[in-house]
PDB file of N, CA and C in Angstrom:
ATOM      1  N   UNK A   1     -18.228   5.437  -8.849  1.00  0.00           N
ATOM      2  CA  UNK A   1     -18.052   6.803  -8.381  1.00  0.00           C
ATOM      3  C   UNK A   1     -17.256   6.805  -7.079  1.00  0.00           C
ATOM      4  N   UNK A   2     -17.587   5.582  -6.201  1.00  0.00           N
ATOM      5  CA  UNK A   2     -17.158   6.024  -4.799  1.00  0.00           C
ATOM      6  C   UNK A   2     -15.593   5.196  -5.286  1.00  0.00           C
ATOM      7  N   UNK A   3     -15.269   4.490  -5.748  1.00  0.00           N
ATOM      8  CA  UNK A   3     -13.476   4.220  -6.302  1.00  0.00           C
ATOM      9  C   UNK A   3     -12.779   5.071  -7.072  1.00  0.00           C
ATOM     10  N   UNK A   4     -13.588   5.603  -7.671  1.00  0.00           N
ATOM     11  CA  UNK A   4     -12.903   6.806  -8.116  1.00  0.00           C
ATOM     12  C   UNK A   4     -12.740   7.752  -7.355  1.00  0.00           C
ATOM     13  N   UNK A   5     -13.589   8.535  -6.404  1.00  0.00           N
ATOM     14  CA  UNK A   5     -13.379   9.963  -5.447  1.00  0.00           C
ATOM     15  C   UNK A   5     -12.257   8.724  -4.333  1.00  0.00           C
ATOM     16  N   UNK A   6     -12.011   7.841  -4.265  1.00  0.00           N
ATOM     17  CA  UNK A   6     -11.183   7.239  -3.578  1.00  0.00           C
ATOM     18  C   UNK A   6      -9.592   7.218  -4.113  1.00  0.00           C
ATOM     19  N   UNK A   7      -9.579   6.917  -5.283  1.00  0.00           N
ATOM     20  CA  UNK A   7      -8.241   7.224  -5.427  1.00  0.00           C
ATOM     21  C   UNK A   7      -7.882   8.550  -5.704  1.00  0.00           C
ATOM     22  N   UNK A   8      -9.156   9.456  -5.920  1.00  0.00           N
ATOM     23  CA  UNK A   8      -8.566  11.189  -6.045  1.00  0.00           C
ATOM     24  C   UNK A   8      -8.178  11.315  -4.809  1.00  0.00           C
ATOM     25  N   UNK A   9      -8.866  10.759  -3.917  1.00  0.00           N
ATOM     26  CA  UNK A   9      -7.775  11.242  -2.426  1.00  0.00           C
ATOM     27  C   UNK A   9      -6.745  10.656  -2.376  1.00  0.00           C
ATOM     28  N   UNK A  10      -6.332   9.824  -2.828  1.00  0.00           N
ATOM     29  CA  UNK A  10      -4.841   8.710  -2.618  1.00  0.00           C
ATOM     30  C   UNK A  10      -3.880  10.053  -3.362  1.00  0.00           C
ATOM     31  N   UNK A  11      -4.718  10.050  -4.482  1.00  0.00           N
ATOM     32  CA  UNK A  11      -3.451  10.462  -5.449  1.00  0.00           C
ATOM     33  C   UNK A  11      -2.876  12.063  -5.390  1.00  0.00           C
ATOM     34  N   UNK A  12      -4.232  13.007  -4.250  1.00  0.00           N
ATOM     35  CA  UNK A  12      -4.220  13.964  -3.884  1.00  0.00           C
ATOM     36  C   UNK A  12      -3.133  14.070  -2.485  1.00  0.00           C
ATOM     37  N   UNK A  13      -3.422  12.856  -2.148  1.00  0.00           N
ATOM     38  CA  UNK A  13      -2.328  12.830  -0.899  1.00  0.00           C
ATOM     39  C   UNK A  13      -1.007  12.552  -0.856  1.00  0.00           C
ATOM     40  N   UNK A  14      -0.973  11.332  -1.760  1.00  0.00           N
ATOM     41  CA  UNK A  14       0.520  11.225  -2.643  1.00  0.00           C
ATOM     42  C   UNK A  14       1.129  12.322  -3.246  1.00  0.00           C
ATOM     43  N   UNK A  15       0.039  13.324  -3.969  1.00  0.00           N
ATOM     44  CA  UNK A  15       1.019  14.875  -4.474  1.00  0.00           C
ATOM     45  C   UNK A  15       1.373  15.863  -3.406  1.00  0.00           C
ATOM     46  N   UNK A  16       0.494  15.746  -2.333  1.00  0.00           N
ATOM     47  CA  UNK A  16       0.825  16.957  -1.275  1.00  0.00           C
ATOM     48  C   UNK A  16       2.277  15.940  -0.359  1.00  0.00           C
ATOM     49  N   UNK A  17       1.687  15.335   0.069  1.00  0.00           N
ATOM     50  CA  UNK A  17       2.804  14.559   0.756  1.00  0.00           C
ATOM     51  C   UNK A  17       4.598  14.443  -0.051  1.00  0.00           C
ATOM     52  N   UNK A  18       4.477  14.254  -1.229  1.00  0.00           N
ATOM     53  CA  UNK A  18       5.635  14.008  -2.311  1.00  0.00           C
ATOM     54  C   UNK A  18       6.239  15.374  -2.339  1.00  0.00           C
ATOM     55  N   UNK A  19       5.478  16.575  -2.389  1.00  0.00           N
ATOM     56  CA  UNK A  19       5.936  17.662  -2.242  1.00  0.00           C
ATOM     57  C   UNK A  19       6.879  18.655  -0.489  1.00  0.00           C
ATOM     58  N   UNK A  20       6.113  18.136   0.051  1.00  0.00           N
ATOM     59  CA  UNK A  20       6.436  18.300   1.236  1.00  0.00           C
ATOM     60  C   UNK A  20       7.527  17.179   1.838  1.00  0.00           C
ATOM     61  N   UNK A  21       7.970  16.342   1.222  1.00  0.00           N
ATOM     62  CA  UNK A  21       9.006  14.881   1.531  1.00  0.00           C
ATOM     63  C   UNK A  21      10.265  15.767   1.375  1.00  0.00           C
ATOM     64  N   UNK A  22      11.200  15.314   2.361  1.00  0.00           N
ATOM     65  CA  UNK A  22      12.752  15.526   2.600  1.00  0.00           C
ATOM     66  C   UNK A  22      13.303  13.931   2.235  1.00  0.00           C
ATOM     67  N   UNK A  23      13.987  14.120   1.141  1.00  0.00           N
ATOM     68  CA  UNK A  23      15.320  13.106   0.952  1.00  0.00           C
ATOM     69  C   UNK A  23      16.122  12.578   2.298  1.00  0.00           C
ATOM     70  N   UNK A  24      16.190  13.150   3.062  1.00  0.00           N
ATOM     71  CA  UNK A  24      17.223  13.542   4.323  1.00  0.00           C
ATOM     72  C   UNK A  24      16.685  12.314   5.207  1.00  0.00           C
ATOM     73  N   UNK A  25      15.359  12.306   4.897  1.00  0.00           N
ATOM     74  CA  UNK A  25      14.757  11.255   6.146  1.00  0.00           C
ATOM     75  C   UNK A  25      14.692   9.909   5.480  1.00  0.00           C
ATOM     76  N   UNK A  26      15.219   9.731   4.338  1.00  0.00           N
ATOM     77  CA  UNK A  26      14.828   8.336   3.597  1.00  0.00           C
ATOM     78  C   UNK A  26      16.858   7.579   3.954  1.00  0.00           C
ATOM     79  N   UNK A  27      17.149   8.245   5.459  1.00  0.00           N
ATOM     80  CA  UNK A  27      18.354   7.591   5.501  1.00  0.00           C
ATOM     81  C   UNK A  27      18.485   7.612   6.902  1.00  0.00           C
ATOM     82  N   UNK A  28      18.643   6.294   7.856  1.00  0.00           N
ATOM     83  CA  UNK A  28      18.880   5.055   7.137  1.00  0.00           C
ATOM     84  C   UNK A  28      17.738   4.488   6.951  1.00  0.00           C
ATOM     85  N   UNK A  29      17.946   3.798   5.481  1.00  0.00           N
ATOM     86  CA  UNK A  29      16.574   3.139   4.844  1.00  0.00           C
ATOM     87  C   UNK A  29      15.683   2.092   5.475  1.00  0.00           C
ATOM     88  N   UNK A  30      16.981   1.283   5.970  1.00  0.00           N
ATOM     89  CA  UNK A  30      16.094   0.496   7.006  1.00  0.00           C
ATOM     90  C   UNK A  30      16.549   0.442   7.956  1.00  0.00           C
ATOM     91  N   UNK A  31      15.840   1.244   9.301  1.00  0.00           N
ATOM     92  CA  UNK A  31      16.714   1.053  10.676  1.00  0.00           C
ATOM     93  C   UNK A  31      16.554   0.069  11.586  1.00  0.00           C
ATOM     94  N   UNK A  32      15.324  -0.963  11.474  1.00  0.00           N
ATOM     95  CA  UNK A  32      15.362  -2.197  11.535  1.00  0.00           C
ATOM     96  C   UNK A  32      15.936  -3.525  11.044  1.00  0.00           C
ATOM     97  N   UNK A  33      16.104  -3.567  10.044  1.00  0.00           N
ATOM     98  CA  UNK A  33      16.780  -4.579   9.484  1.00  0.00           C
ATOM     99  C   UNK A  33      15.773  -5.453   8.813  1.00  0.00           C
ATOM    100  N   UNK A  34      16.101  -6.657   8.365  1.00  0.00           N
ATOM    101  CA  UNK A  34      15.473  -7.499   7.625  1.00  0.00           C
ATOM    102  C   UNK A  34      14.273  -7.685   8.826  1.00  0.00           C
ATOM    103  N   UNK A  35      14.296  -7.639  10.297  1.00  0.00           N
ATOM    104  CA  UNK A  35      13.741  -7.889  11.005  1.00  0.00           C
ATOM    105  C   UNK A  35      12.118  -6.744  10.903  1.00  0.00           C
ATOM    106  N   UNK A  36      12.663  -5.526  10.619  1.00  0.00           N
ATOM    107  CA  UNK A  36      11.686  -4.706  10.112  1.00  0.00           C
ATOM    108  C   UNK A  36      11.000  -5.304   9.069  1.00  0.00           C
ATOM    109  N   UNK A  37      11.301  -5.520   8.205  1.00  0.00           N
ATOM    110  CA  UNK A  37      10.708  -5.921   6.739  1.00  0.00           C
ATOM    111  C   UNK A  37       9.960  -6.945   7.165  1.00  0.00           C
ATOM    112  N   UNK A  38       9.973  -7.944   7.450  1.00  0.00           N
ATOM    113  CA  UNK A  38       9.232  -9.285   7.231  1.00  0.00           C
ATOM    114  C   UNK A  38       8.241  -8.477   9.074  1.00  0.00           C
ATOM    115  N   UNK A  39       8.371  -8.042  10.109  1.00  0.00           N
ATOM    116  CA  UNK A  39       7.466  -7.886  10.581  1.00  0.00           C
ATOM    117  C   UNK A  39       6.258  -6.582   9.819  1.00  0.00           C
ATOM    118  N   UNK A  40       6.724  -6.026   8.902  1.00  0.00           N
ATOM    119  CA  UNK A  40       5.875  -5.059   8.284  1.00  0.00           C
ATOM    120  C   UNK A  40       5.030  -5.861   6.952  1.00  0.00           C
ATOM    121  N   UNK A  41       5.888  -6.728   6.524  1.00  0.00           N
ATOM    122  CA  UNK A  41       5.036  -7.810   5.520  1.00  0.00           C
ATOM    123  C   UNK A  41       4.092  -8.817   6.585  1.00  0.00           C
ATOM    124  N   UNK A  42       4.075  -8.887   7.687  1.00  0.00           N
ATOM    125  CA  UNK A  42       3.309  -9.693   8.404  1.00  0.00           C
ATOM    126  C   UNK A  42       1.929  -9.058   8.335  1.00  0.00           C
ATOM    127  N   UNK A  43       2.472  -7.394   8.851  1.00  0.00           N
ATOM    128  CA  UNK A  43       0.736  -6.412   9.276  1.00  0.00           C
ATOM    129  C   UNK A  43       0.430  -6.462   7.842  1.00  0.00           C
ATOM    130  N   UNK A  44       1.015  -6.474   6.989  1.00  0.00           N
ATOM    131  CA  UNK A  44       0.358  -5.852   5.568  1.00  0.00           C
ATOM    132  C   UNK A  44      -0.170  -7.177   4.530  1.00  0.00           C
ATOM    133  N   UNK A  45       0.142  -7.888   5.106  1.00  0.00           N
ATOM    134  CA  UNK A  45      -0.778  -9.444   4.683  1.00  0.00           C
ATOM    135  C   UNK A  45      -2.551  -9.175   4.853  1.00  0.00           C
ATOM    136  N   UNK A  46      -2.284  -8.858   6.232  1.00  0.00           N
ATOM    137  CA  UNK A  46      -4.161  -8.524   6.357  1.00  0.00           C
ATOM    138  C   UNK A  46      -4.724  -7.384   5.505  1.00  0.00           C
ATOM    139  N   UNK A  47      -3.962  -6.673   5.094  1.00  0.00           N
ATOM    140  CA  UNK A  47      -4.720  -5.923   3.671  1.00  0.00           C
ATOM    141  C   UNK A  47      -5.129  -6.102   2.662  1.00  0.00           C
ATOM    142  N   UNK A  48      -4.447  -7.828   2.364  1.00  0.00           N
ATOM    143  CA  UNK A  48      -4.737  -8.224   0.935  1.00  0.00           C
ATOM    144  C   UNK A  48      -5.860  -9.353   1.062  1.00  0.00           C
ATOM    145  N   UNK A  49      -6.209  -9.368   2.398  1.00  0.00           N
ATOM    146  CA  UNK A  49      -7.667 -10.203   2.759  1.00  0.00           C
ATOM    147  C   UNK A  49      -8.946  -9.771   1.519  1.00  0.00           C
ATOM    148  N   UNK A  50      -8.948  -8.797   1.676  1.00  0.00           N
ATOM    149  CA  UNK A  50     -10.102  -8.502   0.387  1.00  0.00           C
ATOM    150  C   UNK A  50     -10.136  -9.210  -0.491  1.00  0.00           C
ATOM    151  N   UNK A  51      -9.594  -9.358  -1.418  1.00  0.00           N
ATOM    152  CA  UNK A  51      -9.326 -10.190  -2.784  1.00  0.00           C
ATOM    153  C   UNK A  51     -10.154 -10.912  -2.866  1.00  0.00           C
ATOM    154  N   UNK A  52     -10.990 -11.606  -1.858  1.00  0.00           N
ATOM    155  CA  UNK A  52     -11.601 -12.786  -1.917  1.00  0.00           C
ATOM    156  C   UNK A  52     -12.849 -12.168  -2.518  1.00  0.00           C
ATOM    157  N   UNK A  53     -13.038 -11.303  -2.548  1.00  0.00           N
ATOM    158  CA  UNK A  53     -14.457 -10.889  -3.567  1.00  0.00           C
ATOM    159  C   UNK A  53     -13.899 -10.838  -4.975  1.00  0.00           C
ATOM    160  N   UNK A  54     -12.587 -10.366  -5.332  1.00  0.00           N
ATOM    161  CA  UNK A  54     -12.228 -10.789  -6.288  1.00  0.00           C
ATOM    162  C   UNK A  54     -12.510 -11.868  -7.608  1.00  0.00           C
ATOM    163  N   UNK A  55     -12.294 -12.752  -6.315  1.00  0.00           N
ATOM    164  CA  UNK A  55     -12.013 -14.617  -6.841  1.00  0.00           C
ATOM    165  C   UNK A  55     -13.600 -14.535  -6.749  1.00  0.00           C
ATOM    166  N   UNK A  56     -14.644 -14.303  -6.272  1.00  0.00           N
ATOM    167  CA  UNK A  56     -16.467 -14.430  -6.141  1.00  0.00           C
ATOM    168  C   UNK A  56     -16.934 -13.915  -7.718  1.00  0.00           C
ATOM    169  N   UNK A  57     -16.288 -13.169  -8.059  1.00  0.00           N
ATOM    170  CA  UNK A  57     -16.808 -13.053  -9.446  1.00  0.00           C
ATOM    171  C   UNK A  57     -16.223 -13.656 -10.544  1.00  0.00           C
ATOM    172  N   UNK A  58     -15.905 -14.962 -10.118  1.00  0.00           N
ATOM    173  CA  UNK A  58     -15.596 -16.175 -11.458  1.00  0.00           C
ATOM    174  C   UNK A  58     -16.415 -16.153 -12.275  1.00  0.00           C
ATOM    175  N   UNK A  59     -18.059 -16.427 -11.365  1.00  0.00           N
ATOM    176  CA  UNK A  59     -19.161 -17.103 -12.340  1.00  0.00           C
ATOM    177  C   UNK A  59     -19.621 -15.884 -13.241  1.00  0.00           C
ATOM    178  N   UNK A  60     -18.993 -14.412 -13.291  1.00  0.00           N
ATOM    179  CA  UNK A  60     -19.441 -13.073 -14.202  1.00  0.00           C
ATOM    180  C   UNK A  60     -18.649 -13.111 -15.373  1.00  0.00           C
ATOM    181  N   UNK A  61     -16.958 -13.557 -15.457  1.00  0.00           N
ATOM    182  CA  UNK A  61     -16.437 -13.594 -16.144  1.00  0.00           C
ATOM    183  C   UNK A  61     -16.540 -14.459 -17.459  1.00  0.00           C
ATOM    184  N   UNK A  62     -16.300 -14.390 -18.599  1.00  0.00           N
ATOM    185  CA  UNK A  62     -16.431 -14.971 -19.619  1.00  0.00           C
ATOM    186  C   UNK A  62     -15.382 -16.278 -19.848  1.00  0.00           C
ATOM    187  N   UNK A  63     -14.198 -15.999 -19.612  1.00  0.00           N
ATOM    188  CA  UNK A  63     -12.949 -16.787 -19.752  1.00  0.00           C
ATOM    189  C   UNK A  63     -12.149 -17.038 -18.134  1.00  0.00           C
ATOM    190  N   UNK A  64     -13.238 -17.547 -17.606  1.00  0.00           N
ATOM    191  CA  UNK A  64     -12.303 -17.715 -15.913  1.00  0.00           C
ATOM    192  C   UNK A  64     -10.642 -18.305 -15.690  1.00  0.00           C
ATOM    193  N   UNK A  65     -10.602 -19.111 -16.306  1.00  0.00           N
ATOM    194  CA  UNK A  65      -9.411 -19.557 -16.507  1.00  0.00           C
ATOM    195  C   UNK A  65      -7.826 -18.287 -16.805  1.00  0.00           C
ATOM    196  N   UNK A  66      -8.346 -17.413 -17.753  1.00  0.00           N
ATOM    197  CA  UNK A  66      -7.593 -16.748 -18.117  1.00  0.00           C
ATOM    198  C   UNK A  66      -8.065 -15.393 -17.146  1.00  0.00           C
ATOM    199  N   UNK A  67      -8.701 -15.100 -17.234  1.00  0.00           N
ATOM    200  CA  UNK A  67      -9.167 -13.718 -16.691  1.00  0.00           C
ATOM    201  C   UNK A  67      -9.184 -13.750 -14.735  1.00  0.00           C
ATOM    202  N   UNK A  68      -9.696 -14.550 -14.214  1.00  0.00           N
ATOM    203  CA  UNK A  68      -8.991 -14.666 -13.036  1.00  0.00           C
ATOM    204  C   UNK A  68      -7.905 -14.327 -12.608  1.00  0.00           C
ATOM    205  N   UNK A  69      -6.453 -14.844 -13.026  1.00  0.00           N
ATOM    206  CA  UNK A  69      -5.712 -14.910 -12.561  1.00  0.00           C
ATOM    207  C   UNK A  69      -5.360 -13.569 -12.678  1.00  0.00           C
ATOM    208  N   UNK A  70      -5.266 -13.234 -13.632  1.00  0.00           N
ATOM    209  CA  UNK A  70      -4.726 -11.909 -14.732  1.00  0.00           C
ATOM    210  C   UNK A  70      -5.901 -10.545 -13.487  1.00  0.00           C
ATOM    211  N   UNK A  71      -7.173 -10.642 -13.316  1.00  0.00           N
ATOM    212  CA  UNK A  71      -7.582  -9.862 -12.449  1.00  0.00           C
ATOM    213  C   UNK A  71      -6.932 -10.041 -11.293  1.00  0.00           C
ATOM    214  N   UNK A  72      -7.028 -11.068 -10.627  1.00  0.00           N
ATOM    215  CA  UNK A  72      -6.459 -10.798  -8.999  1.00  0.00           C
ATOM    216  C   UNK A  72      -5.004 -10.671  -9.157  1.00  0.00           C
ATOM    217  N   UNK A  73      -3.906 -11.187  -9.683  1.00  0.00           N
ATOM    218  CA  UNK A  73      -2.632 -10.699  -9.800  1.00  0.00           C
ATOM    219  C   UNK A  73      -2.557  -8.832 -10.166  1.00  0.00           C
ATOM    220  N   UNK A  74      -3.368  -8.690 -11.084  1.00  0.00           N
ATOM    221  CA  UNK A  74      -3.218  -7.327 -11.134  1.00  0.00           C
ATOM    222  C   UNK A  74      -3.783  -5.939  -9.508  1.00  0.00           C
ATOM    223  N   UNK A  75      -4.354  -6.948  -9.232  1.00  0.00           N
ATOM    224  CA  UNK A  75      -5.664  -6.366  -8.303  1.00  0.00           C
ATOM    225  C   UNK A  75      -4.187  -5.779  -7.198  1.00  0.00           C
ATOM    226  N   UNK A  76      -3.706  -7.361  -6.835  1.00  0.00           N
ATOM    227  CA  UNK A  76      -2.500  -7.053  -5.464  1.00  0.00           C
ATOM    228  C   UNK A  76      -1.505  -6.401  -6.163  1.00  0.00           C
ATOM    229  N   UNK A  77      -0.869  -6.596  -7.398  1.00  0.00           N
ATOM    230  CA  UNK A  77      -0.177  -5.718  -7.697  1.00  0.00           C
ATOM    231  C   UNK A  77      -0.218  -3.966  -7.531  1.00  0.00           C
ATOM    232  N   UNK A  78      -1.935  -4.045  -8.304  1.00  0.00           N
ATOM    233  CA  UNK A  78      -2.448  -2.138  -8.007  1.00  0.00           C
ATOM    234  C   UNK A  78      -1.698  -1.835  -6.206  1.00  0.00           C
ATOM    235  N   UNK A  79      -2.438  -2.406  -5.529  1.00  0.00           N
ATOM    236  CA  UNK A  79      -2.680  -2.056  -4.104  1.00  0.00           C
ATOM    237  C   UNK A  79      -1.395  -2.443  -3.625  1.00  0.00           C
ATOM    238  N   UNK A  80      -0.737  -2.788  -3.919  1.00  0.00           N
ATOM    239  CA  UNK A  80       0.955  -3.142  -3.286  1.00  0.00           C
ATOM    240  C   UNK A  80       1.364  -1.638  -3.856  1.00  0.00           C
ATOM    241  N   UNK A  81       1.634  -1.662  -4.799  1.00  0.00           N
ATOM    242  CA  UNK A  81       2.136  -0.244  -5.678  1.00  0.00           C
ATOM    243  C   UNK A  81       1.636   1.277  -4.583  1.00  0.00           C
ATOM    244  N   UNK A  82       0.222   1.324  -4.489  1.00  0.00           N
ATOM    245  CA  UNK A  82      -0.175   1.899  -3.780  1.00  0.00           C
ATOM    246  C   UNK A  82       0.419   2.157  -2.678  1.00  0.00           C
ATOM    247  N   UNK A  83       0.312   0.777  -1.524  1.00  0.00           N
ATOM    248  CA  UNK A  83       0.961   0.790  -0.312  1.00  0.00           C
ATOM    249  C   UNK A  83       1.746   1.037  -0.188  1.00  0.00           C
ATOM    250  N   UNK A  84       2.725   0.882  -1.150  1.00  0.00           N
ATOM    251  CA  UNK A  84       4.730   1.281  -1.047  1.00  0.00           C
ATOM    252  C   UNK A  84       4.274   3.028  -1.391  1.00  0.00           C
ATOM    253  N   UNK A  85       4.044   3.323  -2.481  1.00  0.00           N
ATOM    254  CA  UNK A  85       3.825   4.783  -2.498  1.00  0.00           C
ATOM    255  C   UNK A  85       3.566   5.605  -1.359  1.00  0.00           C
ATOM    256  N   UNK A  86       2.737   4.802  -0.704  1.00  0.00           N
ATOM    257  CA  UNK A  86       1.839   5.695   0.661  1.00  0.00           C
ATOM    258  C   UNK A  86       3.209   5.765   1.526  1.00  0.00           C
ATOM    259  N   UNK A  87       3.917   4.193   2.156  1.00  0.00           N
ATOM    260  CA  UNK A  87       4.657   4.079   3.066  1.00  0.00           C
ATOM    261  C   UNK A  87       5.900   5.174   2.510  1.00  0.00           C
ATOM    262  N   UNK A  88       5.796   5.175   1.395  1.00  0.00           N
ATOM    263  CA  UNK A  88       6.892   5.779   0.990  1.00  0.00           C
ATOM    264  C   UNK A  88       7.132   7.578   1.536  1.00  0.00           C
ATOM    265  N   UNK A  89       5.918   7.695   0.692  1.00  0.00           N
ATOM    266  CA  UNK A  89       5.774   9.146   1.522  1.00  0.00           C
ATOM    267  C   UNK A  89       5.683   9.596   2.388  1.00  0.00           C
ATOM    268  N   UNK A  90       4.888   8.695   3.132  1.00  0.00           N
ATOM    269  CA  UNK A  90       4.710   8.986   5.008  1.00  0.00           C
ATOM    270  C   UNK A  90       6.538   9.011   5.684  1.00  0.00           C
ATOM    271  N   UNK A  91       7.360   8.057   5.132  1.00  0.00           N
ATOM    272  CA  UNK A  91       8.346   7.580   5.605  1.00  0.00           C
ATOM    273  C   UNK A  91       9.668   9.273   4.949  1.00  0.00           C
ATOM    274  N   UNK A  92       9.229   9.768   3.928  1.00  0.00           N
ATOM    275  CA  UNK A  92      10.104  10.864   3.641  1.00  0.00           C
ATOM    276  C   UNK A  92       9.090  12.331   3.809  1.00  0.00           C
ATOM    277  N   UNK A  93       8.147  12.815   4.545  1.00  0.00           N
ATOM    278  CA  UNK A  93       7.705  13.633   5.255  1.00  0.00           C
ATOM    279  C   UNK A  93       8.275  13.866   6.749  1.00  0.00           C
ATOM    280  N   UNK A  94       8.584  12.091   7.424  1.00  0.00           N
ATOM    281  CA  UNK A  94       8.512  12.524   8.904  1.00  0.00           C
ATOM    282  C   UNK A  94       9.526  11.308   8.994  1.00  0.00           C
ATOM    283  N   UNK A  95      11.017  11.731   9.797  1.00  0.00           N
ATOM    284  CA  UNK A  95      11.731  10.942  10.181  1.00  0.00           C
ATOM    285  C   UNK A  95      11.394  10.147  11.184  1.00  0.00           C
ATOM    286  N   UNK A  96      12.084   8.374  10.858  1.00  0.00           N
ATOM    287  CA  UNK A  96      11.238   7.581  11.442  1.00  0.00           C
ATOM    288  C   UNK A  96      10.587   7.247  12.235  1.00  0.00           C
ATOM    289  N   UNK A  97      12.299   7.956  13.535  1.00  0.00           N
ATOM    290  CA  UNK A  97      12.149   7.980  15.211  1.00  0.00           C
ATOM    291  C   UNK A  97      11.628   9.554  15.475  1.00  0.00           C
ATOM    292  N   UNK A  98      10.810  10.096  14.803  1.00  0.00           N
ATOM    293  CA  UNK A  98       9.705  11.223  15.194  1.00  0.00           C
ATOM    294  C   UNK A  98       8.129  10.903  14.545  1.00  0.00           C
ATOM    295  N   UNK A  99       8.111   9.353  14.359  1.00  0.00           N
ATOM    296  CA  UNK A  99       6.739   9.297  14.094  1.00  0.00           C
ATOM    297  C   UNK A  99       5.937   8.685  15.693  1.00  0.00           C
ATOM    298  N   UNK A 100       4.947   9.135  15.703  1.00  0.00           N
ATOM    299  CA  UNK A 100       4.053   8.904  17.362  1.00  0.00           C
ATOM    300  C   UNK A 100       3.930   7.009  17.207  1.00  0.00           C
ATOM    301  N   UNK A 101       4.500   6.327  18.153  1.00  0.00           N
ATOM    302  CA  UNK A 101       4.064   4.640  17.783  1.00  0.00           C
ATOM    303  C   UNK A 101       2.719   4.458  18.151  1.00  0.00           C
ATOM    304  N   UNK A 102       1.697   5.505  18.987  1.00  0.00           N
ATOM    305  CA  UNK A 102       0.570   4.931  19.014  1.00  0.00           C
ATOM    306  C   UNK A 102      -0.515   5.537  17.740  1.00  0.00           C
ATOM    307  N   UNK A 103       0.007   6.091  16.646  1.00  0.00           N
ATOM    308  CA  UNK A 103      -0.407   6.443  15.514  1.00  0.00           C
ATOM    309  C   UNK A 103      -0.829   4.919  14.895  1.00  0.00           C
ATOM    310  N   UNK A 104      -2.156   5.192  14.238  1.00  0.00           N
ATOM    311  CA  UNK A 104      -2.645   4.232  13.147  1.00  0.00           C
ATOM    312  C   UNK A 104      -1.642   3.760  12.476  1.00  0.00           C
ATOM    313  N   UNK A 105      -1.177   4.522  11.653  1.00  0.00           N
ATOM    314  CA  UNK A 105      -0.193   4.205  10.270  1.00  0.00           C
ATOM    315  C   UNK A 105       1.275   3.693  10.817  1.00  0.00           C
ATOM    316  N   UNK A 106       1.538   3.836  11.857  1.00  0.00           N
ATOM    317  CA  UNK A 106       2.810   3.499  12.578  1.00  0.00           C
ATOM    318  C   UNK A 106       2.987   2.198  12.901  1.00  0.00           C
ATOM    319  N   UNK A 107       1.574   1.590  13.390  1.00  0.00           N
ATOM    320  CA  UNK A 107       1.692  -0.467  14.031  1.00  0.00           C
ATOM    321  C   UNK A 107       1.259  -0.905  12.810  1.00  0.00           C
TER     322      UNK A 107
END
């Protein structure tokens, strides 16, 4: 129940946000450079810390071998998908150099 009323807010926020997004601000795409990217893959490494409960339910599964991998690959896949969606929208609502840097979602 509580993962489900969890992604109704994701997906509630992804529709209001998607609606309210300007094209206009998704340029320039990257005003950092490659230097942006790999420091934003640095913060977003510690999100995929979870997983490790993931991998804890080997001994529930029937076929660990197969079903492992196939769960946690899918698991970071879901939540990557997610994260780009989110960044995505946040990033075409509010042009870049008018987002606050001491905002949560900003470091």
């Amino acid at each position: 129940v509580m993962t489900g009323s969890q992604l109704l807010v994701i997906l509630v926020i992804l529709i209001a946000g998607f609606v309210k997004s300007d094209r206009a601000n998704l340029s320039p795409f990257l005003p950092y450079g490659a230097r942006g990217i790999f420091d934003g893959a640095s913060f977003v490494f510690f999100s995929f810390i979870g997983f490790d409960c993931v991998s804890t339910l080997a001994e529930e599964v029937k076929n660990p071998a197969i079903d492992m991998p196939v769960g946690i690959v899918g698991c970071i896949a879901f939540v990557g998908l997610i994260y780009t969606l989110m960044s995505l929208c946040l990033v075409s609502m509010v042009p870049y150099d008018q987002l606050d840097p001491a905002a949560s979602f900003a470091t």
